[in-house]
N, C-alpha and C. Protein backbone atom coordinates (compact mmCIF):
# COMPACT_ATOMS: atom_id res chain seq x y z
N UNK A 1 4.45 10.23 3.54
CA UNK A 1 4.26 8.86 3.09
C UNK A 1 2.86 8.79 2.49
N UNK A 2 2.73 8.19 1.31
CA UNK A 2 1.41 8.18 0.51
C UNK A 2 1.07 6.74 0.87
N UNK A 3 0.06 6.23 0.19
CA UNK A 3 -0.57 5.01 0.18
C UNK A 3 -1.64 5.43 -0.82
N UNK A 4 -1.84 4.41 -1.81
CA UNK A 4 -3.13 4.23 -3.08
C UNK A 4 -3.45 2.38 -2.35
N UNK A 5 -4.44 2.49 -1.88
CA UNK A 5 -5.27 0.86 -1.12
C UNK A 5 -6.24 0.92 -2.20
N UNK A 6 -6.05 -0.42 -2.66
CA UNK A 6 -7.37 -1.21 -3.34
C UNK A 6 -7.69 -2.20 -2.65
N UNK A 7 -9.09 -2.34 -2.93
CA UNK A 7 -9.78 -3.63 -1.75
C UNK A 7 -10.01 -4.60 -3.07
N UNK A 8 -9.28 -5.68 -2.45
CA UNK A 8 -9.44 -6.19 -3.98
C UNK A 8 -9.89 -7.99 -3.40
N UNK A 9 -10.34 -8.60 -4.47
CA UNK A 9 -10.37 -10.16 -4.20
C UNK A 9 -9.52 -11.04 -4.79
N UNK A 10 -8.64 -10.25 -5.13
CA UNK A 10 -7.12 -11.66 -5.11
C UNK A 10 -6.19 -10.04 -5.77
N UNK A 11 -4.94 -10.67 -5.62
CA UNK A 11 -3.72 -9.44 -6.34
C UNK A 11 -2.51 -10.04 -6.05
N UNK A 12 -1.85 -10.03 -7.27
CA UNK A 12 -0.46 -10.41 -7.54
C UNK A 12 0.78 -9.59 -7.66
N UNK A 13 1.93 -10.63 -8.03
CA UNK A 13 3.15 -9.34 -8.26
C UNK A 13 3.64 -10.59 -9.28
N UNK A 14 4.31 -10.36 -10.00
CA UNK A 14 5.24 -10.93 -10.73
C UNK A 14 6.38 -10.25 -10.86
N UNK A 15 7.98 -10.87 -10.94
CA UNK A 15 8.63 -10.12 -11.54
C UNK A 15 9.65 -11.37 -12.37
N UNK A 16 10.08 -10.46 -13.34
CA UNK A 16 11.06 -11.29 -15.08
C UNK A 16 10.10 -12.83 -14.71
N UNK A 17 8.44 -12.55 -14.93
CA UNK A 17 7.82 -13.34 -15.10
C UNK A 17 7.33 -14.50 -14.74
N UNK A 18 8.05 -14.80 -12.89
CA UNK A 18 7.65 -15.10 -11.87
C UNK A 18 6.80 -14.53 -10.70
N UNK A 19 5.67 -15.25 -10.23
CA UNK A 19 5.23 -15.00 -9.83
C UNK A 19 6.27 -14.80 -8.04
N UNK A 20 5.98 -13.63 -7.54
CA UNK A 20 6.08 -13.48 -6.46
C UNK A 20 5.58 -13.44 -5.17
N UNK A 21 4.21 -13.20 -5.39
CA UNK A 21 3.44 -12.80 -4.15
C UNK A 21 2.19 -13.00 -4.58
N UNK A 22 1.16 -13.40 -4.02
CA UNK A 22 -0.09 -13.81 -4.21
C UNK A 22 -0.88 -13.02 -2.87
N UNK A 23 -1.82 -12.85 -2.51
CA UNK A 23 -3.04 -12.69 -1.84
C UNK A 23 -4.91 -13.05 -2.47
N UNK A 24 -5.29 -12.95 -1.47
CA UNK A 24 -7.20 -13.69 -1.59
C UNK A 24 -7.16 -11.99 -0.64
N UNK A 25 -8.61 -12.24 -1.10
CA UNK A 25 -9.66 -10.92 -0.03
C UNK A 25 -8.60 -10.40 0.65
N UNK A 26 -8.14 -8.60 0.71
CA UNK A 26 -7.62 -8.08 1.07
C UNK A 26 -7.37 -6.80 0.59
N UNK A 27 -6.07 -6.37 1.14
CA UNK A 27 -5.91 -4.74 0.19
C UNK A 27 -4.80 -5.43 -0.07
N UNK A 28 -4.41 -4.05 -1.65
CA UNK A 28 -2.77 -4.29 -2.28
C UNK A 28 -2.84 -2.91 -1.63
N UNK A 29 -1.74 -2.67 -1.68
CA UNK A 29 -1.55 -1.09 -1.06
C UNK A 29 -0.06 -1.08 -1.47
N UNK A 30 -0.04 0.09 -2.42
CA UNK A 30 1.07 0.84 -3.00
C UNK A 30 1.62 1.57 -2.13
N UNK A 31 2.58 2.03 -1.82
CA UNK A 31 3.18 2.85 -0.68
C UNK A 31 4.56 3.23 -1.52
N UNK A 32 3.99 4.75 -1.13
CA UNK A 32 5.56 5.97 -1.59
C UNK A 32 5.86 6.34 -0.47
N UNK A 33 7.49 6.37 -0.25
CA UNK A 33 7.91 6.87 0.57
C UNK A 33 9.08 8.20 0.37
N UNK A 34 8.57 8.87 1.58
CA UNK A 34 8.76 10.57 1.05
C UNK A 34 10.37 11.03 1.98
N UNK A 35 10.94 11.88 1.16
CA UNK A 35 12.06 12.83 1.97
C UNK A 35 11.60 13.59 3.47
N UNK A 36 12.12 12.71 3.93
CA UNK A 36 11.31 13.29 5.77
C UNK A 36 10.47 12.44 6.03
N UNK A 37 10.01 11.49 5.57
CA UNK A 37 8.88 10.84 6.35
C UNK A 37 9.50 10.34 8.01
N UNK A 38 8.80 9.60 8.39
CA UNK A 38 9.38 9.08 9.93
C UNK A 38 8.61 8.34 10.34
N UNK A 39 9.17 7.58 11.93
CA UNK A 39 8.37 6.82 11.77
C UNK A 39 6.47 7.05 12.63
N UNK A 40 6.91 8.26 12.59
CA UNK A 40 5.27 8.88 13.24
C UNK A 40 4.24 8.90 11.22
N UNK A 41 5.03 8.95 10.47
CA UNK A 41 4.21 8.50 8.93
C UNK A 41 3.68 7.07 8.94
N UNK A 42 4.93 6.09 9.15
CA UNK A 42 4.77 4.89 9.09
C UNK A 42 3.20 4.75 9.62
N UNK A 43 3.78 5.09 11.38
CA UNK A 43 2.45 4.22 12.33
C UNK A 43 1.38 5.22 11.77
N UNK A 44 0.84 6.16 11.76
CA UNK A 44 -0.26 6.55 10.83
C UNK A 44 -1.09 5.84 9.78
N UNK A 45 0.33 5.61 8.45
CA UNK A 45 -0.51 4.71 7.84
C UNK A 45 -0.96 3.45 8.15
N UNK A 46 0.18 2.87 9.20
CA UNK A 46 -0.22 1.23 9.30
C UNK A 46 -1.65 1.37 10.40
N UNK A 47 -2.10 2.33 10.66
CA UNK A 47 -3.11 1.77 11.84
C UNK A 47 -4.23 2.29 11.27
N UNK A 48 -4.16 2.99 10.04
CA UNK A 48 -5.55 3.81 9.16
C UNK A 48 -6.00 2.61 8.49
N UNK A 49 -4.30 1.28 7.64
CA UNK A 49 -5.05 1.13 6.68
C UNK A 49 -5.88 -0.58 7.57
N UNK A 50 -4.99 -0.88 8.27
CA UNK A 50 -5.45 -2.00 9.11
C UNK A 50 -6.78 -1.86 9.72
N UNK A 51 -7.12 -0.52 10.38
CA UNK A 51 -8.48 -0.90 10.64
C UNK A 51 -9.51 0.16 9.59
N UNK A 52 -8.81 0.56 8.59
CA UNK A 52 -9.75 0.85 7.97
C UNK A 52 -11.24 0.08 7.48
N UNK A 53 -12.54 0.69 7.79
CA UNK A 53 -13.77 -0.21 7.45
C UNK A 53 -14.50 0.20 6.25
N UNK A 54 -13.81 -0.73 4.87
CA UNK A 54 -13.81 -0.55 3.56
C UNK A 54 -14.45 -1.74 3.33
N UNK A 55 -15.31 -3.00 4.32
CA UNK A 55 -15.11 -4.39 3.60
C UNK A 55 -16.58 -4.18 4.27
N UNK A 56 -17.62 -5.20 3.16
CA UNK A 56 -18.80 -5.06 3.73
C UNK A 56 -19.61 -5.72 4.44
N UNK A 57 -20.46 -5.36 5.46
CA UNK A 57 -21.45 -6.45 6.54
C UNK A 57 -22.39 -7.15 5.77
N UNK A 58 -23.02 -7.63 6.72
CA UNK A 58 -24.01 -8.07 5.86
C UNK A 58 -25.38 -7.65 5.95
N UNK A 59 -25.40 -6.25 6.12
CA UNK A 59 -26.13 -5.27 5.72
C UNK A 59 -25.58 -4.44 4.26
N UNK A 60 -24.48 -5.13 4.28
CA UNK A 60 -24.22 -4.26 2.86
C UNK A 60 -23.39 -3.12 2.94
N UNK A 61 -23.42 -2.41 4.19
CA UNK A 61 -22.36 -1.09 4.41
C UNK A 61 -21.09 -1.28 4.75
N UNK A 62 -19.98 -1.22 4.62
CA UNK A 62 -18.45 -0.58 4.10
C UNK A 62 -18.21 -0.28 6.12
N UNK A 63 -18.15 -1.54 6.76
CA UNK A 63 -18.46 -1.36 8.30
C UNK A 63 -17.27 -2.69 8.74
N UNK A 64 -16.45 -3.37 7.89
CA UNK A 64 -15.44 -4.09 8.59
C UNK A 64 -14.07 -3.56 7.81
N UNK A 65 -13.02 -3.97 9.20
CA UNK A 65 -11.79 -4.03 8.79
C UNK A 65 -10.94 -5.11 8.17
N UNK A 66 -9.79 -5.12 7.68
CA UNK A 66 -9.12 -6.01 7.17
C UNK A 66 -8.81 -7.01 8.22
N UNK A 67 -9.01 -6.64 9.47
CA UNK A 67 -8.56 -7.48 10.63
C UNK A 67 -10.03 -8.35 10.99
N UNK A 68 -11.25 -7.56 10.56
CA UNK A 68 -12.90 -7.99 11.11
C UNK A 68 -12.66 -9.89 10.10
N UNK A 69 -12.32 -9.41 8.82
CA UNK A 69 -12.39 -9.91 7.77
C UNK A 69 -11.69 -11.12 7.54
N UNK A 70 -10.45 -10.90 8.64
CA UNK A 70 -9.27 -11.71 8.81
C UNK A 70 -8.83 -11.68 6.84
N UNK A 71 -8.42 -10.79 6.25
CA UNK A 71 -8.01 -10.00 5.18
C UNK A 71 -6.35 -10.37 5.13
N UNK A 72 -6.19 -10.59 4.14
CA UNK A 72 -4.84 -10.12 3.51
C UNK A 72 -4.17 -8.76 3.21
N UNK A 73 -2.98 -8.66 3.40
CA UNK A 73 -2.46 -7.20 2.50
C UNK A 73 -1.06 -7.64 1.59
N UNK A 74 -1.53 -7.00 0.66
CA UNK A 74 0.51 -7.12 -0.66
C UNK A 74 0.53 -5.43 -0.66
N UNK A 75 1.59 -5.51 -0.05
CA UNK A 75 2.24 -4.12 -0.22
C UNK A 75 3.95 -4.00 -0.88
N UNK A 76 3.33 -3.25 -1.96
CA UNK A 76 4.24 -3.04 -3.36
C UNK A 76 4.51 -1.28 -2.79
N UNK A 77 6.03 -1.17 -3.40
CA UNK A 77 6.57 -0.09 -2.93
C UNK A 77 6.32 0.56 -4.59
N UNK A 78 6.56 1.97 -4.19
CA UNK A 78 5.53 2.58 -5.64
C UNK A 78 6.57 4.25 -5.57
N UNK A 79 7.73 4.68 -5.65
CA UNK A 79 8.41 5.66 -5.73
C UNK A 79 7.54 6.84 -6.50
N UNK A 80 7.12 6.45 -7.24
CA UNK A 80 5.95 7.26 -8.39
C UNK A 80 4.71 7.93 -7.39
N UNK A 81 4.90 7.41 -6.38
CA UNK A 81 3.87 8.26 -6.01
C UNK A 81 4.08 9.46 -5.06
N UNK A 82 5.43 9.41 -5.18
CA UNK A 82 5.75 11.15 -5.46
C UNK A 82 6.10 12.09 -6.31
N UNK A 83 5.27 11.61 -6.96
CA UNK A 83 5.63 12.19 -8.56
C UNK A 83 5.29 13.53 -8.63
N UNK A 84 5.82 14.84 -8.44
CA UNK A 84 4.65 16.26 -8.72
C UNK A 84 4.84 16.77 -10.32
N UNK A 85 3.68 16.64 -10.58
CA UNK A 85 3.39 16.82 -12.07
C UNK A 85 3.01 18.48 -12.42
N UNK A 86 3.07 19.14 -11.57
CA UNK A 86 2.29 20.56 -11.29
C UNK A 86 3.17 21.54 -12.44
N UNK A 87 4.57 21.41 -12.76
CA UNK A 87 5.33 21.48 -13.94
C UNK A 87 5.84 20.92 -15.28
N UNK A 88 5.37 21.31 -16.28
CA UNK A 88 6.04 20.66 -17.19
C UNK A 88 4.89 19.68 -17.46
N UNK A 89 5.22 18.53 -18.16
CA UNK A 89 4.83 17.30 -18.76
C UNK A 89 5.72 15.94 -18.56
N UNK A 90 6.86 16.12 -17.65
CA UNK A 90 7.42 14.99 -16.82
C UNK A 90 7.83 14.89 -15.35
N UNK A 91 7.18 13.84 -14.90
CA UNK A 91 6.69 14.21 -13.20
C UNK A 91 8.45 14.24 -12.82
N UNK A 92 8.50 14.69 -11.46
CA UNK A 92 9.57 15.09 -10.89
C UNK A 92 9.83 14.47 -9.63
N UNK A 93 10.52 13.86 -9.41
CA UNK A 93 10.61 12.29 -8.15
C UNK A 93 11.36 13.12 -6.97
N UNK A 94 11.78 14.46 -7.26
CA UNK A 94 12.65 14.72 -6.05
C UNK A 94 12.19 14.74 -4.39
N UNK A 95 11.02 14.35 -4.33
CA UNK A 95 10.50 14.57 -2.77
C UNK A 95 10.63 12.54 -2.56
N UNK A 96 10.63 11.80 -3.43
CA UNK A 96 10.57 10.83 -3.30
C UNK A 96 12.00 10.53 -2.16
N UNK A 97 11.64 9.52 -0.99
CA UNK A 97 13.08 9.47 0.01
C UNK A 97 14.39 8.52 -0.72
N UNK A 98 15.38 8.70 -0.53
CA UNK A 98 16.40 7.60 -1.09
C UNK A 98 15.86 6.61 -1.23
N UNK A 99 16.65 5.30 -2.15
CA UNK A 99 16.49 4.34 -2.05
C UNK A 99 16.70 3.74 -0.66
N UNK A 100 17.95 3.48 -0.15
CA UNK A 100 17.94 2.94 1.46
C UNK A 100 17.07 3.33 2.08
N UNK A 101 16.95 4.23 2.47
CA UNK A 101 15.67 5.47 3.58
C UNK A 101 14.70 4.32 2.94
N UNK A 102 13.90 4.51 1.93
CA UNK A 102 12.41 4.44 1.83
C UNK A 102 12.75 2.35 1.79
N UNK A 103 13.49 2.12 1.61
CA UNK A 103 13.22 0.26 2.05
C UNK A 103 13.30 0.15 3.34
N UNK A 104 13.89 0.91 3.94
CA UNK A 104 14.25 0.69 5.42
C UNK A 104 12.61 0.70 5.82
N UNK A 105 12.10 2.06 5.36
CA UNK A 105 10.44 2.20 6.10
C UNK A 105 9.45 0.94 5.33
N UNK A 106 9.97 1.03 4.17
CA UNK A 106 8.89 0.11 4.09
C UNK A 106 9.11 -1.50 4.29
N UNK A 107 10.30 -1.83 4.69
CA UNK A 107 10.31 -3.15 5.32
C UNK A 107 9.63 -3.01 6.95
N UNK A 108 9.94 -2.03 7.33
CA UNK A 108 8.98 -1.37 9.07
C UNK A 108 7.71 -1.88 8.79
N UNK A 109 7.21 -1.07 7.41
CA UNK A 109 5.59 -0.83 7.26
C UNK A 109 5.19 -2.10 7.18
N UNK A 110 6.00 -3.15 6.74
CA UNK A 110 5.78 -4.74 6.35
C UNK A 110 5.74 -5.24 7.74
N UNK A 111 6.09 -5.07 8.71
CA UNK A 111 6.70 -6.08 9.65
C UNK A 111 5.68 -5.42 11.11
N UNK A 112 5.55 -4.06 11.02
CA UNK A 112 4.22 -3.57 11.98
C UNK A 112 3.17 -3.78 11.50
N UNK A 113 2.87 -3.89 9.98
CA UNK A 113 1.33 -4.31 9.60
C UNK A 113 1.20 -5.94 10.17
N UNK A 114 1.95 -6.82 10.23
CA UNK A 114 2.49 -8.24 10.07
C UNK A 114 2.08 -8.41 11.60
N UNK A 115 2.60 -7.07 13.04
CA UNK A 115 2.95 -7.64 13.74
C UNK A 115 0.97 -7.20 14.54
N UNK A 116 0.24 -6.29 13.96
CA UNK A 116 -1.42 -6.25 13.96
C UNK A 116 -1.76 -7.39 14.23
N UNK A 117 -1.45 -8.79 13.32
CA UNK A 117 -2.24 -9.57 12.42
C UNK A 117 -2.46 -9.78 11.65
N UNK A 118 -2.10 -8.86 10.95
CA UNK A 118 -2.34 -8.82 9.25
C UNK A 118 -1.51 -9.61 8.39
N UNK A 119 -2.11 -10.81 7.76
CA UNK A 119 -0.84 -11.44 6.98
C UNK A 119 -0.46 -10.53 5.82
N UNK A 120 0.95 -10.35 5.39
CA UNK A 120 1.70 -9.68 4.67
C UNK A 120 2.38 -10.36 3.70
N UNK A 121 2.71 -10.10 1.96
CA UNK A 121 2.91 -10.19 1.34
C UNK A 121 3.58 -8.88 0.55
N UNK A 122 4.80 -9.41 0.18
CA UNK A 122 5.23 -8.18 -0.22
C UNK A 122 5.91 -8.43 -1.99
N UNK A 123 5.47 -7.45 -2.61
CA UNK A 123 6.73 -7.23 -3.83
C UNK A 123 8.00 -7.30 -3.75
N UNK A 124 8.64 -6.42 -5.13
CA UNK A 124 10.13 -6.67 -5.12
C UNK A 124 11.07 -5.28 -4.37
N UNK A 125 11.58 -4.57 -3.55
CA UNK A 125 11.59 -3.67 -3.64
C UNK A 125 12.81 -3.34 -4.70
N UNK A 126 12.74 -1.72 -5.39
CA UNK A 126 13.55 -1.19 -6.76
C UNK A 126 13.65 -2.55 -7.75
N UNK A 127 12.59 -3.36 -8.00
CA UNK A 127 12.32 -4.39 -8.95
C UNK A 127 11.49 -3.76 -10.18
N UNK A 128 10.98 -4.28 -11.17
CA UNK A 128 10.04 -3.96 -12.38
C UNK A 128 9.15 -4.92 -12.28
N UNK A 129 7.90 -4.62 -11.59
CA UNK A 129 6.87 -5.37 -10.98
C UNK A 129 5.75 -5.54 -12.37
N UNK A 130 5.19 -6.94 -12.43
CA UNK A 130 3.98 -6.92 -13.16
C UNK A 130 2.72 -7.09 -11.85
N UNK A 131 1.64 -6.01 -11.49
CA UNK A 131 1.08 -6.34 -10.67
C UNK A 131 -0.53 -6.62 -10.63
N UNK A 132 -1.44 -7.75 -10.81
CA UNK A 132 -2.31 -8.29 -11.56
C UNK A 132 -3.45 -8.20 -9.62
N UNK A 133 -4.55 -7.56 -10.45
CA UNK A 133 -5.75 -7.59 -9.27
C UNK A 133 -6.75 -7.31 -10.00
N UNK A 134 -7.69 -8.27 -9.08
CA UNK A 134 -9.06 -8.31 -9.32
C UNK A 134 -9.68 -6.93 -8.12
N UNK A 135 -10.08 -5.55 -8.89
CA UNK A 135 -10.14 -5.19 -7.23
C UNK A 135 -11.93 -5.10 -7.18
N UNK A 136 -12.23 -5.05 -6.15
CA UNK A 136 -13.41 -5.33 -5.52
C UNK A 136 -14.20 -4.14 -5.10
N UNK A 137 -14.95 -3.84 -5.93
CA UNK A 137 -15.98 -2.84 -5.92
C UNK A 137 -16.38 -1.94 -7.32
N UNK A 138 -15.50 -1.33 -7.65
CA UNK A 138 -13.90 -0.75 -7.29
C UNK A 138 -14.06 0.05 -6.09
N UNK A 139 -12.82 -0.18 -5.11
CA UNK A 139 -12.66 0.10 -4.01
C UNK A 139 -11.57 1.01 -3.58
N UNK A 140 -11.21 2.21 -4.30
CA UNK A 140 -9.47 2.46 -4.14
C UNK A 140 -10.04 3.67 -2.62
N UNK A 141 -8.39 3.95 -2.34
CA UNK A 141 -8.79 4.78 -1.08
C UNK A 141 -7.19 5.51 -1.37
N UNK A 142 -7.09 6.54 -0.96
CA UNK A 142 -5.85 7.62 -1.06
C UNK A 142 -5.58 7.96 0.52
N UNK A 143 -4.46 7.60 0.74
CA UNK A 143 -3.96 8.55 2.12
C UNK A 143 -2.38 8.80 2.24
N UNK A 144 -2.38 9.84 2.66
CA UNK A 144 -1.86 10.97 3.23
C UNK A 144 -1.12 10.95 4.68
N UNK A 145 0.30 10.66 4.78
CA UNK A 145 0.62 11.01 6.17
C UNK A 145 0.36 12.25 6.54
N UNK A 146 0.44 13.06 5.75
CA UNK A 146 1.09 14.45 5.74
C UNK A 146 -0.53 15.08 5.62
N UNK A 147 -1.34 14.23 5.20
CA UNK A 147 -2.72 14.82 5.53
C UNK A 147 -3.06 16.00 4.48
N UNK A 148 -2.43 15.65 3.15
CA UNK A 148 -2.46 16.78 1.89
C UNK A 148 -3.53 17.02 1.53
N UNK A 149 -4.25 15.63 1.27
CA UNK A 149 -5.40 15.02 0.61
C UNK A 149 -6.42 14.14 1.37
């Protein structure tokens, strides 16, 4: 299971040009879900990105969590981010998990981030998302169930 987190100060979703989902101060967090993941991936990511300390004190250092912050999260499902590009010149989705499989986890990933504290906002899932953020810093962060990267 991947995750691309931006710390952003507002982020949207639209889809066929409605708005869907809104958030203030928080992360968007893209989430791919992989052939084999489980739910020992899930709780990994949900407890890295929840208390991850990406948001700043007021000393200025990168020392609170989304929970310190009382933070938002929109988590948009992102199949592409199992893309392996390592062949060729068109990425290759086959590690990406089924469609059923990977909504199943990521309605989980929605509903254990949700059940932290964390208010949750979600995209469309297998929709054609327009997804609009202001992100904050720039702030992106990459993780890894599988601990690749």
């Amino acid at each position: 299971m991947r995750a691309v987190i931006q710390r952003v100060k507002q982020a949207s979703v639209h889809v066929a040009g409605n708005e869907i989902s809104r958030i203030h101060k928080g992360h968007l967090v893209f989430l791919g879900i992989e052939e084999g993941d489980t739910g020992q991936d899930l709780e990994y990511l949900v407890e890295k990105i929840v208390h991850l300390r990406v948001f700043e004190d007021t000393q200025g250092k990168m020392n609170l969590s989304l929970l310190d912050i009382e933070g938002e999260i929109l988590v948009v499902s992102q199949f592409t981010l199992s893309g392996d590009c390592r062949k060729g010149r068109r990425p290759s989705f086959s590690s990406a998990a089924a469609p059923e499989t990977a909504e199943a986890l990521y309605e989980e990933f929605c509903s254990q981030t949700a059940q932290r504290g964390v208010p949750v906002k979600k995209g469309v899932f297998r929709a054609h998302m327009e997804v609009d953020l202001i992100n904050d810093g720039p702030v992106t962060i990459l993780l890894d169930s599988k601990k690749t990267f």
